[in-house]
N, C-alpha and C. Protein backbone atom coordinates (compact mmCIF):
# COMPACT_ATOMS: atom_id res chain seq x y z
N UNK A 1 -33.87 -26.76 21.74
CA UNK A 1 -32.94 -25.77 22.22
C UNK A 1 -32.69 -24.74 21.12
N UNK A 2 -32.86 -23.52 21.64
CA UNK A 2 -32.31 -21.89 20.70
C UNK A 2 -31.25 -22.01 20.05
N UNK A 3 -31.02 -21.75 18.85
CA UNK A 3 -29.11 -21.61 18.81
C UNK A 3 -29.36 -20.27 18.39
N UNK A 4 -27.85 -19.89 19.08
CA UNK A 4 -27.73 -18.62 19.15
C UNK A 4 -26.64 -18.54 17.97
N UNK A 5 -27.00 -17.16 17.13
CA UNK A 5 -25.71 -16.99 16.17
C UNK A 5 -24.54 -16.09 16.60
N UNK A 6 -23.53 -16.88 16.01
CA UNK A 6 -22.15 -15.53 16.54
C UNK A 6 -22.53 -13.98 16.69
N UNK A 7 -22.10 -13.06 17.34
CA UNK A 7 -22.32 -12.18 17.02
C UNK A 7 -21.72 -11.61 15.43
N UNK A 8 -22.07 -10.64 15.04
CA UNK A 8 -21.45 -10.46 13.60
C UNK A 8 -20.04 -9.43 13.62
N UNK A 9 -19.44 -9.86 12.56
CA UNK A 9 -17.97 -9.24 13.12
C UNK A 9 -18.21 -7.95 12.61
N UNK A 10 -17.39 -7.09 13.40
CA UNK A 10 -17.04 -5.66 13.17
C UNK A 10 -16.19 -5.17 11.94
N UNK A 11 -16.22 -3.83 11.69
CA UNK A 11 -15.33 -3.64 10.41
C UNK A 11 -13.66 -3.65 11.47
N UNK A 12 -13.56 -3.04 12.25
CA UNK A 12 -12.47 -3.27 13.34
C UNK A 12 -11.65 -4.75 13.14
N UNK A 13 -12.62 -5.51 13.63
CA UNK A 13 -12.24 -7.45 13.67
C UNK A 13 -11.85 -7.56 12.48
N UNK A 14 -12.12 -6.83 11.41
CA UNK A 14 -11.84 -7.42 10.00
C UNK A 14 -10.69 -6.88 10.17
N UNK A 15 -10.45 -5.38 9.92
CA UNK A 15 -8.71 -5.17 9.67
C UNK A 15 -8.25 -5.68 10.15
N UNK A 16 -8.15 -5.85 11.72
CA UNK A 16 -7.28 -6.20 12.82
C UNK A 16 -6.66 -7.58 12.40
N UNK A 17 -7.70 -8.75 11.88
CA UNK A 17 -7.24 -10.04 11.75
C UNK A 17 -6.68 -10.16 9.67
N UNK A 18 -6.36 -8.72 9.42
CA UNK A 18 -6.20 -8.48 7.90
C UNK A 18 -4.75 -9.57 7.85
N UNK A 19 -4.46 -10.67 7.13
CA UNK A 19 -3.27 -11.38 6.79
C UNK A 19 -2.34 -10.50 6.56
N UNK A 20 -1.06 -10.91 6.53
CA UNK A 20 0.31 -10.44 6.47
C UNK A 20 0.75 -10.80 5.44
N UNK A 21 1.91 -10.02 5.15
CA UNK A 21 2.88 -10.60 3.86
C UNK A 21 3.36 -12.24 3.53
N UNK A 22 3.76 -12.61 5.06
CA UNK A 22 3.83 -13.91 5.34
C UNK A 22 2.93 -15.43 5.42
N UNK A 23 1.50 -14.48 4.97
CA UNK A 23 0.61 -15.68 5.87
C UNK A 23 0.17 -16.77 4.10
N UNK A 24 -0.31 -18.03 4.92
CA UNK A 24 -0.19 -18.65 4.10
C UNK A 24 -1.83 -19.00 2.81
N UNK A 25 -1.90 -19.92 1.91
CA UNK A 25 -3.15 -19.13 1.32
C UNK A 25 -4.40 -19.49 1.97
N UNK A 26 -4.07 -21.04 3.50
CA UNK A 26 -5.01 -21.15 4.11
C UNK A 26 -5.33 -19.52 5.21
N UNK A 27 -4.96 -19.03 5.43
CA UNK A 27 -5.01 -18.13 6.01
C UNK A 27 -5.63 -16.56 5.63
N UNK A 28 -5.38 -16.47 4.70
CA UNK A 28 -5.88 -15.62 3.50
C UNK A 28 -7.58 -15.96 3.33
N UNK A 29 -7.65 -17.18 2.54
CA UNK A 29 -8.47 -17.72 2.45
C UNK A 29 -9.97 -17.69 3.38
N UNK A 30 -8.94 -17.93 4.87
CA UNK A 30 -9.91 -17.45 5.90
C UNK A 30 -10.26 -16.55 6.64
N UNK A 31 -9.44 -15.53 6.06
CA UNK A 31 -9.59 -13.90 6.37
C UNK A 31 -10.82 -13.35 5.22
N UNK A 32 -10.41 -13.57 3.61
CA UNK A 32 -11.44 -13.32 2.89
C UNK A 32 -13.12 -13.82 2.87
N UNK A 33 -13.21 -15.26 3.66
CA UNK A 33 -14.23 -15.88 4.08
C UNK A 33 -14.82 -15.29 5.26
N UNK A 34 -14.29 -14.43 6.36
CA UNK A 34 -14.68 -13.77 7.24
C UNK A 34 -14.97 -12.18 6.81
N UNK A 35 -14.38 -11.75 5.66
CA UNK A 35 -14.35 -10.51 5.16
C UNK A 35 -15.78 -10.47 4.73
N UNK A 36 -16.40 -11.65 3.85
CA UNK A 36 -17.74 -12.14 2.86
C UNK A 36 -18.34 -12.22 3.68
N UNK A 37 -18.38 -13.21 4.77
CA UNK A 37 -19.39 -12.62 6.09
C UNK A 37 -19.73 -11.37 6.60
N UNK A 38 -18.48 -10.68 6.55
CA UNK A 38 -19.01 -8.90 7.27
C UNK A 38 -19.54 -8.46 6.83
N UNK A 39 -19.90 -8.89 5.29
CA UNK A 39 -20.43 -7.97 4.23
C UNK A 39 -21.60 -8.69 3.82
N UNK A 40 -22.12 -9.77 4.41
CA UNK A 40 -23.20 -10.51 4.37
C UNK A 40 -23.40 -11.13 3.00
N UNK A 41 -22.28 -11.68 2.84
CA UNK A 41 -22.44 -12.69 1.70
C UNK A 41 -21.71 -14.56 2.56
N UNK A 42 -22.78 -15.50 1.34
CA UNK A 42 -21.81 -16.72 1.93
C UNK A 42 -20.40 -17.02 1.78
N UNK A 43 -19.88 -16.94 3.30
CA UNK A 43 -18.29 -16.85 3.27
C UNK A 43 -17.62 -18.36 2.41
N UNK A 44 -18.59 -19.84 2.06
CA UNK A 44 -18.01 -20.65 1.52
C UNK A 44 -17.69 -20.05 -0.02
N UNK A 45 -18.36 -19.16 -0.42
CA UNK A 45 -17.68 -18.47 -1.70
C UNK A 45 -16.38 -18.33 -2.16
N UNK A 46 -15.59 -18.42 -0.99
CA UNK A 46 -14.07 -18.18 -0.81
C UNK A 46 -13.15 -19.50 -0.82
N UNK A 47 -13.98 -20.18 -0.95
CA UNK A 47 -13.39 -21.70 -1.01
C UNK A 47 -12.73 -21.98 -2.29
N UNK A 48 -12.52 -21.02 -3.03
CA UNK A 48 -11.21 -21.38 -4.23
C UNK A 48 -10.30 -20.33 -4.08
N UNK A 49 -10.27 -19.24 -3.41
CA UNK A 49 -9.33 -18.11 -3.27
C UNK A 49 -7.97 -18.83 -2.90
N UNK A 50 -6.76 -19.10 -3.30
CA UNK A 50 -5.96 -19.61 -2.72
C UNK A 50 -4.38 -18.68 -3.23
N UNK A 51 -4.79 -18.06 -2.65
CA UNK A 51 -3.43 -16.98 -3.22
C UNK A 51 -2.77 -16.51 -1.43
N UNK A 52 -1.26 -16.42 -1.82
CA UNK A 52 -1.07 -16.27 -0.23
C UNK A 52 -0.99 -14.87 -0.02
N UNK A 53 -0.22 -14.34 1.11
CA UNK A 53 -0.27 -12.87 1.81
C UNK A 53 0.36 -12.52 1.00
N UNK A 54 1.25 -12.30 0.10
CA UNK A 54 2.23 -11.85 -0.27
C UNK A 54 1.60 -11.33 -1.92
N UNK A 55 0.96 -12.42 -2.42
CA UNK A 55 -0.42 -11.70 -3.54
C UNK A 55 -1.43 -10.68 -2.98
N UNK A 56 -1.73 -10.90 -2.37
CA UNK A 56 -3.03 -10.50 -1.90
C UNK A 56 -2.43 -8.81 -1.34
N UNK A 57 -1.45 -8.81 -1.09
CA UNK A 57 -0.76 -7.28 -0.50
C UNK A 57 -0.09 -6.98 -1.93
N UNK A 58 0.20 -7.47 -2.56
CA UNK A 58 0.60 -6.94 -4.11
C UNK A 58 -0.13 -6.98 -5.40
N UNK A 59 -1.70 -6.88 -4.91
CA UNK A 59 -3.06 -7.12 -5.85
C UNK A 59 -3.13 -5.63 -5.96
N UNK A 60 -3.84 -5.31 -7.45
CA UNK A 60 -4.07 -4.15 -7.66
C UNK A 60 -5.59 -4.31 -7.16
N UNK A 61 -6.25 -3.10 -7.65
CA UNK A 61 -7.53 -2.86 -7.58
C UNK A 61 -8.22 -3.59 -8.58
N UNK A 62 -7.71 -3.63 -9.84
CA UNK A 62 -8.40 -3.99 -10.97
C UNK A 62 -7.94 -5.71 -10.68
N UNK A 63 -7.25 -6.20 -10.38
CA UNK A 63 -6.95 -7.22 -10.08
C UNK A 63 -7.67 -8.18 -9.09
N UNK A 64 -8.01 -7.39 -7.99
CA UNK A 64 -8.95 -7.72 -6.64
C UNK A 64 -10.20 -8.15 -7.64
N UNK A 65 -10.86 -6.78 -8.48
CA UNK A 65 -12.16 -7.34 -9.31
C UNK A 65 -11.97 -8.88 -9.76
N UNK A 66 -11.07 -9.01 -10.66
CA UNK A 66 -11.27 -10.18 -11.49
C UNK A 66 -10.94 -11.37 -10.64
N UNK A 67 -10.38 -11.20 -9.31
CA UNK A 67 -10.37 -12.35 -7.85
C UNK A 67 -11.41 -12.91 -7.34
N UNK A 68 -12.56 -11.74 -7.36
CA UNK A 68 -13.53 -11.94 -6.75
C UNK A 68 -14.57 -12.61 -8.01
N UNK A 69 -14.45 -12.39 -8.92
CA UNK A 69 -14.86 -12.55 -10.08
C UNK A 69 -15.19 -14.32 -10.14
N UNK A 70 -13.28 -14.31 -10.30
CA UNK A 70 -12.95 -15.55 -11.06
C UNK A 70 -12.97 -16.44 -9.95
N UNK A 71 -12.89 -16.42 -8.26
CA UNK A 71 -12.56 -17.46 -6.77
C UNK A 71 -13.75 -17.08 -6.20
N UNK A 72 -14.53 -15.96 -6.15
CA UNK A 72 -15.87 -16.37 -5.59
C UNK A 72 -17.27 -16.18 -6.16
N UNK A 73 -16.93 -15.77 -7.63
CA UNK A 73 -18.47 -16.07 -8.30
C UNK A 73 -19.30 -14.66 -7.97
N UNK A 74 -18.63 -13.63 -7.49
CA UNK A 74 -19.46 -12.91 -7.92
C UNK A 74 -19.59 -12.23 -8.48
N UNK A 75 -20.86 -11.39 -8.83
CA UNK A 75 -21.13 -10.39 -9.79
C UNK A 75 -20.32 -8.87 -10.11
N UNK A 76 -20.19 -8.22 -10.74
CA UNK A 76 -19.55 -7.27 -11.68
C UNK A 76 -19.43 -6.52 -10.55
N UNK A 77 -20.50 -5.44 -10.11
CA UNK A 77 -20.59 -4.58 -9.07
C UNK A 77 -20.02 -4.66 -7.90
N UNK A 78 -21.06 -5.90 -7.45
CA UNK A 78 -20.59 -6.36 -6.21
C UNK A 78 -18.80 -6.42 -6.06
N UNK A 79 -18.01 -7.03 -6.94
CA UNK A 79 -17.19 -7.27 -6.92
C UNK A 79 -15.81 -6.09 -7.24
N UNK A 80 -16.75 -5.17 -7.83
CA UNK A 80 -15.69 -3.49 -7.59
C UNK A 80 -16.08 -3.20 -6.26
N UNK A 81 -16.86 -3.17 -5.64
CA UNK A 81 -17.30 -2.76 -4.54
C UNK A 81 -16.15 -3.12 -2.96
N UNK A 82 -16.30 -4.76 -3.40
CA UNK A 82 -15.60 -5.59 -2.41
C UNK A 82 -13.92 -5.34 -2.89
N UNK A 83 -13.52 -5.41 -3.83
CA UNK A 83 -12.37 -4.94 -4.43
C UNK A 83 -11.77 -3.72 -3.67
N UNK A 84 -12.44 -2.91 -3.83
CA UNK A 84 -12.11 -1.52 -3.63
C UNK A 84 -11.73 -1.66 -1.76
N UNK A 85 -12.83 -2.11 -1.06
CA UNK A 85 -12.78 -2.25 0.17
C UNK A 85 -11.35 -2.99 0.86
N UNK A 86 -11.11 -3.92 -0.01
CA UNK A 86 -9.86 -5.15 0.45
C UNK A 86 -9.06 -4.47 0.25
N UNK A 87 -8.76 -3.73 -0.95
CA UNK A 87 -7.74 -2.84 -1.28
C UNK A 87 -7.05 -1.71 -0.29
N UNK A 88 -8.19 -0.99 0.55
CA UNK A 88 -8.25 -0.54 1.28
C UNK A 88 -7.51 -0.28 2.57
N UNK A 89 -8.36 -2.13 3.01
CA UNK A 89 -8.25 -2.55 3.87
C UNK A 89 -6.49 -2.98 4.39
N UNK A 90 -6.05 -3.61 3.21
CA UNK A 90 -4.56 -4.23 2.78
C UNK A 90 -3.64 -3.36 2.50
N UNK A 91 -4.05 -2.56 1.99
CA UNK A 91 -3.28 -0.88 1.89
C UNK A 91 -2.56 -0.32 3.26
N UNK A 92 -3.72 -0.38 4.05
CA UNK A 92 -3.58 0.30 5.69
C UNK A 92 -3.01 -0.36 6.22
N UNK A 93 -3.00 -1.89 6.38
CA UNK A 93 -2.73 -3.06 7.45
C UNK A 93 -1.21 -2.96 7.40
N UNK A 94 -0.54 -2.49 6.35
CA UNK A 94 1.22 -2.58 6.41
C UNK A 94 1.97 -0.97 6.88
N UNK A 95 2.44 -1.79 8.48
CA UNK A 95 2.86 -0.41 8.98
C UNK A 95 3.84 0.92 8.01
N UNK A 96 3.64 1.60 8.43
CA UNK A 96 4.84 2.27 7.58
C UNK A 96 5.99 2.42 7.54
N UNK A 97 7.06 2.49 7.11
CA UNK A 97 8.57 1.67 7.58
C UNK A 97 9.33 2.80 8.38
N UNK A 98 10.39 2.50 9.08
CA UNK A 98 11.19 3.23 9.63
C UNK A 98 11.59 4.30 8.61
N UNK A 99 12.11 5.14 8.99
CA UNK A 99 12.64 6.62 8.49
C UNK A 99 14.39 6.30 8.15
N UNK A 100 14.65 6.12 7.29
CA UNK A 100 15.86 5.47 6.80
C UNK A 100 16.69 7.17 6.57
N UNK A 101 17.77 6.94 6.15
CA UNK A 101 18.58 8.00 6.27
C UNK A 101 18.33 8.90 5.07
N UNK A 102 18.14 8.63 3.62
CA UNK A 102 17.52 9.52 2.48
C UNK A 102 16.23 10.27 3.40
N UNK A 103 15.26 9.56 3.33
CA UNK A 103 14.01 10.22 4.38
C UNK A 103 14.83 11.04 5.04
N UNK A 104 15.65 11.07 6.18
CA UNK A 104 15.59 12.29 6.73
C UNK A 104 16.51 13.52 6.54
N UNK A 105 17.26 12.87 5.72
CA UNK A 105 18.55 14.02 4.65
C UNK A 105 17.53 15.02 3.85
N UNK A 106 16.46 14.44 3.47
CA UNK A 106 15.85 15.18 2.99
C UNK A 106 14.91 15.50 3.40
N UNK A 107 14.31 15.37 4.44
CA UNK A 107 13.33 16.32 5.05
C UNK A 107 14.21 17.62 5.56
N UNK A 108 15.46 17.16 6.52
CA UNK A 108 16.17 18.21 6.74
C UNK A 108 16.48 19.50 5.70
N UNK A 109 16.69 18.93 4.95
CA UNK A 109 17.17 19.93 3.83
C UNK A 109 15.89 20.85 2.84
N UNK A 110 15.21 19.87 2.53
CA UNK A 110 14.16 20.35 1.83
C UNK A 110 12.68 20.19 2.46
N UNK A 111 12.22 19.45 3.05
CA UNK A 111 11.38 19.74 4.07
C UNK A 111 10.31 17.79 3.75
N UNK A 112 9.03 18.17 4.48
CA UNK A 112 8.77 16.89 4.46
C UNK A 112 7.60 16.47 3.00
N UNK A 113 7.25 17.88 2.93
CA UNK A 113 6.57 17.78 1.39
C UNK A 113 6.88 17.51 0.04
N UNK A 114 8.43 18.61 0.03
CA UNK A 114 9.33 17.92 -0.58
C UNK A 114 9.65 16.24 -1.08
N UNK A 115 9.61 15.63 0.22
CA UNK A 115 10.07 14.10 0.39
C UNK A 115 8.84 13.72 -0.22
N UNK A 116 7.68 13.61 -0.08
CA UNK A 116 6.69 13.02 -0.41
C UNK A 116 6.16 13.11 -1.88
N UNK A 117 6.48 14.41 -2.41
CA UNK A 117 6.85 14.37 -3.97
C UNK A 117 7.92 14.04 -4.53
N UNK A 118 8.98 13.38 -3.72
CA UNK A 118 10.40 12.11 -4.25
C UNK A 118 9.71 11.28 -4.57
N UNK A 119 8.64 11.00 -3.67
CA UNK A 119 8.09 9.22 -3.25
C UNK A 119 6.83 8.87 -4.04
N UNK A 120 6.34 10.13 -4.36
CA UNK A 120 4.93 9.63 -5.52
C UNK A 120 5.64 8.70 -6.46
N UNK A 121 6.64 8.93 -6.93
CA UNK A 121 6.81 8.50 -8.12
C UNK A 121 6.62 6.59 -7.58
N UNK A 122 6.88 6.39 -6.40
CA UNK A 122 7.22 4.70 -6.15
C UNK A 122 5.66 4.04 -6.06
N UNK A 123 4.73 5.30 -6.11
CA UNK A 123 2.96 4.46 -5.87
C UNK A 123 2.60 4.03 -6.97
N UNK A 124 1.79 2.70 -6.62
CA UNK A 124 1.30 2.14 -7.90
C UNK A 124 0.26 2.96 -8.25
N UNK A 125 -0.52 2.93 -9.78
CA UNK A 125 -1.75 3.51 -9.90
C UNK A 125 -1.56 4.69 -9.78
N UNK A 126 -0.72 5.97 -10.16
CA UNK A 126 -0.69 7.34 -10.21
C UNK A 126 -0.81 7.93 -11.85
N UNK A 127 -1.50 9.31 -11.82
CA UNK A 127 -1.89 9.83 -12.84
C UNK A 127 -0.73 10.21 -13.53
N UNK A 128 -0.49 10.35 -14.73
CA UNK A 128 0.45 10.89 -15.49
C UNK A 128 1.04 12.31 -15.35
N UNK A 129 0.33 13.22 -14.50
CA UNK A 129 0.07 14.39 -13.97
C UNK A 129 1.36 14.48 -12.83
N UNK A 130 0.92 13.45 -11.55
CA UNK A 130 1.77 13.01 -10.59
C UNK A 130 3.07 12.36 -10.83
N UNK A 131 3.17 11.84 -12.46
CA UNK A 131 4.49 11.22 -12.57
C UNK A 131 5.44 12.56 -13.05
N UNK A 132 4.76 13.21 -13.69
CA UNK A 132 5.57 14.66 -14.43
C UNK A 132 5.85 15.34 -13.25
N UNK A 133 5.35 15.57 -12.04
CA UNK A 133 5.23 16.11 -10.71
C UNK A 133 6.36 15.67 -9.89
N UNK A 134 6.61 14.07 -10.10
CA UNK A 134 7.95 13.51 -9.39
C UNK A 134 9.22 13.88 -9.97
N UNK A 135 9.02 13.42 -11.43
CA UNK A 135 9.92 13.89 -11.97
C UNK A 135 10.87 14.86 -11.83
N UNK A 136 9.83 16.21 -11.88
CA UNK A 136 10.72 17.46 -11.85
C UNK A 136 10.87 17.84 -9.89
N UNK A 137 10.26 16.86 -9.59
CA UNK A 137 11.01 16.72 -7.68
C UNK A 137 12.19 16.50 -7.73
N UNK A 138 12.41 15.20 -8.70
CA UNK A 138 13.75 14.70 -8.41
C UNK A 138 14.97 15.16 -9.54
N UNK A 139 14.06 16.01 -10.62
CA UNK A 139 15.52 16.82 -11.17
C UNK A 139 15.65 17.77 -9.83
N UNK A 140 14.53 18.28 -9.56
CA UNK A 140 15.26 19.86 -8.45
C UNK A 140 15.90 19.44 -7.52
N UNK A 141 15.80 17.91 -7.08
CA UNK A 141 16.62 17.20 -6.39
C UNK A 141 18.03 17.13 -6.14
N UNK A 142 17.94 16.51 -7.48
CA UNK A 142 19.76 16.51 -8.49
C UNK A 142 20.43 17.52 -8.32
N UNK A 143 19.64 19.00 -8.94
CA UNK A 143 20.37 19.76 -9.42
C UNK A 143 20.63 20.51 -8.05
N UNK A 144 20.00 20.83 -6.88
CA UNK A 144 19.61 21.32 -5.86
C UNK A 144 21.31 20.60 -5.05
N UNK A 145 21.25 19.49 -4.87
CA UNK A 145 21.69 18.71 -4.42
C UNK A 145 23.32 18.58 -4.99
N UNK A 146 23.06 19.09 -6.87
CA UNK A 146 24.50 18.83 -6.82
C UNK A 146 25.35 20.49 -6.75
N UNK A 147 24.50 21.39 -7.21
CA UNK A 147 25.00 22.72 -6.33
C UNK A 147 25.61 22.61 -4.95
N UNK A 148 25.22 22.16 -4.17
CA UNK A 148 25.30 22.38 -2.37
C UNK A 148 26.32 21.66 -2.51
N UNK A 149 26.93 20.67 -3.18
CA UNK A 149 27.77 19.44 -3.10
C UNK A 149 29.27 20.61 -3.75
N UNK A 150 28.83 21.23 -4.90
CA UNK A 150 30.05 21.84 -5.10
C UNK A 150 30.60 23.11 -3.99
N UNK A 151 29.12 23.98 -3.77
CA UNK A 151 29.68 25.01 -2.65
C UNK A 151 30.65 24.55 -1.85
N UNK A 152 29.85 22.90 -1.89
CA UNK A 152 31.10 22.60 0.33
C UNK A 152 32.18 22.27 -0.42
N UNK A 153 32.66 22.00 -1.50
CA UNK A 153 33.68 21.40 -2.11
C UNK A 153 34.72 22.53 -2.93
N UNK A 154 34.08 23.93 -3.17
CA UNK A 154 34.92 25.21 -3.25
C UNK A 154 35.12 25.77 -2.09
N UNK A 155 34.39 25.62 -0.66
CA UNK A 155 34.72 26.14 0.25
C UNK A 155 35.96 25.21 1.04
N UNK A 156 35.53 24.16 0.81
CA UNK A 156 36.56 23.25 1.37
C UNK A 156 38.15 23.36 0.83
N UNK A 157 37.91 23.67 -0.38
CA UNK A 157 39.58 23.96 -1.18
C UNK A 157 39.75 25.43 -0.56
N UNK A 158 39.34 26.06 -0.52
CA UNK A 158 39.64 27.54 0.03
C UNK A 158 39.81 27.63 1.36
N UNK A 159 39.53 27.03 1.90
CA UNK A 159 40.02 26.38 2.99
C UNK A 159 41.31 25.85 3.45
N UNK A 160 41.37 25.01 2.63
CA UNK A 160 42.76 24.28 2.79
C UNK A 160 43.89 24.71 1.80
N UNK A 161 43.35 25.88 0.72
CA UNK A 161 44.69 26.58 0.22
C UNK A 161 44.70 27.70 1.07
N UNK A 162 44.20 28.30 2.16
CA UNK A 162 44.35 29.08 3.18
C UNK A 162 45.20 28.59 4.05
């Protein structure tokens, strides 16, 4: 009798079944073992990876290398390669959070580009370029912010000594 092989998984099937913050390191484990398959390596390679969701979503890039390195044996390249991809992959998989009330005080006010040069400063892995860039976001922030705070607060006394 024929045996037929699985079909081979999609890059789709891979994100989709990408572990969560929550999941545990059997789970992980068998997401990265299905990941080594997509990419046509042997998925038992993964049989020492035992780090749970909660590593694995707080792994750097350079970190992923020396994972793949040190839990599945492989080589230098290969292993920036696959690094880079997981990184990727784990990057995207966490929705983006609700719009909390700073977010929209300040889109209102200063717009949404604005906001997004508040927020560089919170990414891991940014150039020194981008940190000097936040920086002076969030002095023009301050100072922006504490102007408008005094206007309503001289208009408000003039107001009420009227």
């Amino acid at each position: 009798m024929r045996q037929v092989s699985p079909p081979p998984l999609t890059r789709q099937e891979v994100v989709s079944i990408c572990p969560g913050l929550q999941s545990s390191p059997t789970e992980v484990r068998h997401w990265i073992q299905k990941y080594l398959v997509y990419r046509g390596i042997e998925g038992a390679n993964a049989n020492k990876f035992f780090w749970r969701g909660i590593e694995l979503h707080r792994a750097s890039y350079v970190t992923l290398i020396e994972a793949f390195k040190q839990h599945c044996g492989i080589v230098d390249w290969e292993a920036e390669v696959l690094a880079y991809d997981v990184y990727t992959i784990v990057e995207g998989s966490i929705p983006p959070p609700k719009r909390g009330i700073f977010q929209k005080y300040v889109e209102e006010v200063f717009g949404y580009d604005f906001y997004c040069g508040l927020m560089m400063g919170t990414r891991p892995h940014i150039s020194l370029m981008d940190r000097v860039n936040c920086g002076f976001c969030w002095l023009q922030f301050i100072i922006i912010h504490s102007v408008l705070t005094l206007i309503l607060m001289v208009i408000t006394l003039f107001l009420l000594n009227t």
